[in-house]
Protein backbone atom coordinates (compact mmCIF):
# COMPACT_ATOMS: atom_id res chain seq x y z
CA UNK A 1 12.56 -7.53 12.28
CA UNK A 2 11.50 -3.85 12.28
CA UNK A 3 15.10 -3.38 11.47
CA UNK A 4 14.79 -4.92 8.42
CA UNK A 5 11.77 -3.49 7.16
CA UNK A 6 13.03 -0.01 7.51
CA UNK A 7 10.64 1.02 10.61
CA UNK A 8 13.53 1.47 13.48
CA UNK A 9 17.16 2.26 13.08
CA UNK A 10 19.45 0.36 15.24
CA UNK A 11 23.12 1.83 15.98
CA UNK A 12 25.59 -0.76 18.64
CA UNK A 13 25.20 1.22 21.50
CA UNK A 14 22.83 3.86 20.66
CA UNK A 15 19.86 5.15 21.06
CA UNK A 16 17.20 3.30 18.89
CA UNK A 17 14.51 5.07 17.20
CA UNK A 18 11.69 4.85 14.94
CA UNK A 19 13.39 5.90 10.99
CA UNK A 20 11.92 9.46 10.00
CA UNK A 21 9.62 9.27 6.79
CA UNK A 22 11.81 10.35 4.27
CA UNK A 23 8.87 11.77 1.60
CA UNK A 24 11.55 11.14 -1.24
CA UNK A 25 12.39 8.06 -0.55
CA UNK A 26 9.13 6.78 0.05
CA UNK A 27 7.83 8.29 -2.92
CA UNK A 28 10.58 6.07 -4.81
CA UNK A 29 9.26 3.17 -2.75
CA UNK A 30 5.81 3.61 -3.54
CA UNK A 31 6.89 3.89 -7.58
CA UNK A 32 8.35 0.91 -6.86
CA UNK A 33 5.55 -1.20 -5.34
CA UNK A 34 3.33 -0.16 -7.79
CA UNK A 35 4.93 -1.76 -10.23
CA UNK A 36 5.67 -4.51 -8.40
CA UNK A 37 1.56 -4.88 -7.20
CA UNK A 38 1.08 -4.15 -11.09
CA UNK A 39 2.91 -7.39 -11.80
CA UNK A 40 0.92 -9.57 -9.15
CA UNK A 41 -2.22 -8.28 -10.48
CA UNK A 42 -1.18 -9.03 -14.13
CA UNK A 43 0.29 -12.55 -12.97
CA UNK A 44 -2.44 -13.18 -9.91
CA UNK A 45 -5.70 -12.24 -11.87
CA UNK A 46 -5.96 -15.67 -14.26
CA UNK A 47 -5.75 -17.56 -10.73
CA UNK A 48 -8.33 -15.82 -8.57
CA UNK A 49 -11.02 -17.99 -7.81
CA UNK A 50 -13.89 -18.21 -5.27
CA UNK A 51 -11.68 -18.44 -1.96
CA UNK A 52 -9.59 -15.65 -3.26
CA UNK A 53 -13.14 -13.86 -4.17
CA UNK A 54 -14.32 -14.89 -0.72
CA UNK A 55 -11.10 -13.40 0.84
CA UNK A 56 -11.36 -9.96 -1.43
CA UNK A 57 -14.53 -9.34 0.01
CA UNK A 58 -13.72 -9.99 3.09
CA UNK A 59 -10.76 -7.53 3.18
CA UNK A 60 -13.54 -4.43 1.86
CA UNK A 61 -16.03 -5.07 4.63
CA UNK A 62 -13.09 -5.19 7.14
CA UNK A 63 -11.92 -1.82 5.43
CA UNK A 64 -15.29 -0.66 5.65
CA UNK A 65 -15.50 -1.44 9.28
CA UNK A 66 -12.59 0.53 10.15
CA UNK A 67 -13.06 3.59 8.51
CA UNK A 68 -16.78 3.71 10.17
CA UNK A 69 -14.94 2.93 13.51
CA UNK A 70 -12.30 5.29 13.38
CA UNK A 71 -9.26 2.28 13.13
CA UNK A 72 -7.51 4.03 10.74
CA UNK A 73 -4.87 1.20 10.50
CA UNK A 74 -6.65 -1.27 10.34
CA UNK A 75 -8.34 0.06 7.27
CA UNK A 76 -4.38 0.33 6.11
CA UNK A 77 -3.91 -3.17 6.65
CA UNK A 78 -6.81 -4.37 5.18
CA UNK A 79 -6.46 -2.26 2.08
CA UNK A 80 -2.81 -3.95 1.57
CA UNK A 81 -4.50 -7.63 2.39
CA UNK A 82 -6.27 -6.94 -0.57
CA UNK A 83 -3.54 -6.27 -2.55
CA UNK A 84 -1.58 -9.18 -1.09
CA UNK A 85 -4.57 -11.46 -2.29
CA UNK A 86 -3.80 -10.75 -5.99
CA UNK A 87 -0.22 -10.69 -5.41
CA UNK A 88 -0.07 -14.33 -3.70
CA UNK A 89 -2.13 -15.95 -6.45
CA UNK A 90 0.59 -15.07 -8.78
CA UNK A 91 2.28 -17.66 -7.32
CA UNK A 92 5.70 -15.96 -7.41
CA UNK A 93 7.43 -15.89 -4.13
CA UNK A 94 9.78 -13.61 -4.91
CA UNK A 95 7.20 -11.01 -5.99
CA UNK A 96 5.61 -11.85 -2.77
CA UNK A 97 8.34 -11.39 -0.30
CA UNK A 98 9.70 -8.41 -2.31
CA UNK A 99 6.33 -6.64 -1.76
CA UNK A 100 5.92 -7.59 1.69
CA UNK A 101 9.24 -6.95 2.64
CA UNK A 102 7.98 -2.82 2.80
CA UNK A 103 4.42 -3.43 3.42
CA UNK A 104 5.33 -1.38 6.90
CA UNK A 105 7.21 1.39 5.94
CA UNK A 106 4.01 2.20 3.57
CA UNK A 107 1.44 1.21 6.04
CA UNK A 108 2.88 3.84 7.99
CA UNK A 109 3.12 6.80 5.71
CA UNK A 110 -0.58 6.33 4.88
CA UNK A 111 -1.33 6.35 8.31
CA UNK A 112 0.79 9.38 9.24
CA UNK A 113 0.25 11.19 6.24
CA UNK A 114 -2.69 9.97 3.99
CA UNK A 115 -5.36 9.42 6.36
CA UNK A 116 -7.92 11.43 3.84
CA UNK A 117 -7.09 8.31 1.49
CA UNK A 118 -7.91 6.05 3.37
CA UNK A 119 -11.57 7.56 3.67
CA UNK A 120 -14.77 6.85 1.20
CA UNK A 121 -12.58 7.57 -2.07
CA UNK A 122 -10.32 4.40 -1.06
CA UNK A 123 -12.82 2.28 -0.41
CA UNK A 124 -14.26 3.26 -3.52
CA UNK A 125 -11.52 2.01 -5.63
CA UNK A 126 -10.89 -1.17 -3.83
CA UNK A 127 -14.65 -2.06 -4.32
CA UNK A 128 -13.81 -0.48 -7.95
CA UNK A 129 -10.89 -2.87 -8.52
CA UNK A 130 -13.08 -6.02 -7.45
CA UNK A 131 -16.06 -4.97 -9.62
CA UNK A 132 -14.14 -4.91 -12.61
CA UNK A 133 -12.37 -8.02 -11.48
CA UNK A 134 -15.57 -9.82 -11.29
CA UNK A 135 -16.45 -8.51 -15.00
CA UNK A 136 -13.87 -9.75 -16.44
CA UNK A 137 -12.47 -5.93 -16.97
CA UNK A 138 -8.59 -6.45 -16.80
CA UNK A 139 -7.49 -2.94 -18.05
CA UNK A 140 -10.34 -1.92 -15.52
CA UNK A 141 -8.88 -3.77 -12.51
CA UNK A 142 -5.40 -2.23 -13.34
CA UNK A 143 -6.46 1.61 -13.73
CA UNK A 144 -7.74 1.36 -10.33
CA UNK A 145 -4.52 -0.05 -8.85
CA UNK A 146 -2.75 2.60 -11.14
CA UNK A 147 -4.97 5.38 -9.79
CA UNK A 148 -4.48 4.25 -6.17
CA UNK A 149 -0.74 4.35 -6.81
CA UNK A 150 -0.54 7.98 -8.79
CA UNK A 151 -2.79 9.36 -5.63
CA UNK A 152 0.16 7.98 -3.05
CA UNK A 153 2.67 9.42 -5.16
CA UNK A 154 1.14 12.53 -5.33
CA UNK A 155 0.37 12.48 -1.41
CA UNK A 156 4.51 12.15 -0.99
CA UNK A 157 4.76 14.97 -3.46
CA UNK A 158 2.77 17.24 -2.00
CA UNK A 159 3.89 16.62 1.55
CA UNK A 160 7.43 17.19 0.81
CA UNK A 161 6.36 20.46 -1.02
CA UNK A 162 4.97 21.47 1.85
CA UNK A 163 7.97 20.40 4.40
CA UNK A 164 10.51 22.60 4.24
CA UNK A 165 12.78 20.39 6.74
CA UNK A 166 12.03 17.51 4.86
CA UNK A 167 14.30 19.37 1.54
CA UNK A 168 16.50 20.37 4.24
CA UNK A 169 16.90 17.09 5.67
CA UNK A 170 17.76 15.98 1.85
CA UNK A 171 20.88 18.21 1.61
CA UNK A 172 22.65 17.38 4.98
């Protein structure tokens, strides 16, 4: 299973290992994703109601929690449940599994490299998205998932400016 999500790399009779973070890759998934998360908002939003509410909240107190505590990745995890709520009341299963399918691969880049994220700014703009939500602010909702998304991006580009080995690694 972590296989097939991209977190280990298997080889018949080798040595297995977790896969490197490769900053340009990830930076393509992450372009990806957000569009993808764009969708399930766009589809999801007309079908939130009050256990989906219920469940929103839920996911920023259990955000909350962590970053006061320290549990970095839980905060992670919690910040994509949130996302996933939107994305499941779309009702498209396809949209679902395709944005599942690399939840892990980008749970762990913001927990190796985008820890600062994670902090009071990222709280900020999931309680952000839900306020506008709950005013009925569509556009609103979607600049703050497009915000969260640009500030990712630019995490991967400015780590792999920074990384020297990383460009290196991209022209073996």
């Amino acid at each position: 299973m972590l296989a097939a999500e991209g977190l280990v790399e298997v080889e018949t009779h080798r040595l297995k290992r977790a896969t490197p973070i490769d900053l340009h890759v990830t930076r393509d998934l992450i372009r990806v994703q957000a569009e993808l998360w764009r969708l399930g908002y766009n589809w999801g939003m007309a079908r939130i109601g009050a256990t989906e509410i219920a469940a929103l909240e839920r996911a920023i107190a259990r955000y909350r929690a962590a970053v006061e505590s320290g549990e970095y990745m839980a905060a992670v995890m919690a910040g994509l449940d949130f996302h996933t709520i939107f994305i499941k009341a779309s009702e498209s299963r396809e949209l679902l599994r395709s944005t599942l399918d690399r939840r892990g691969l980008i749970a762990r880049f913001i927990f190796l490299h985008g820890i600062a994220t994670l902090r009071e700014n990222g709280l900020r703009q999931h309680e952000a998205i839900l306020q506008a939500f709950l005013a009925g602010d569509r556009d609103g909702v979607l600049a703050c998932l497009d915000r969260m998304a640009a500030r990712l991006i630019g995490l991967c580009d400015s780590q792999a400016g920074s990384d020297g080995n990383q460009d290196q690694h991209q022209k073996d």
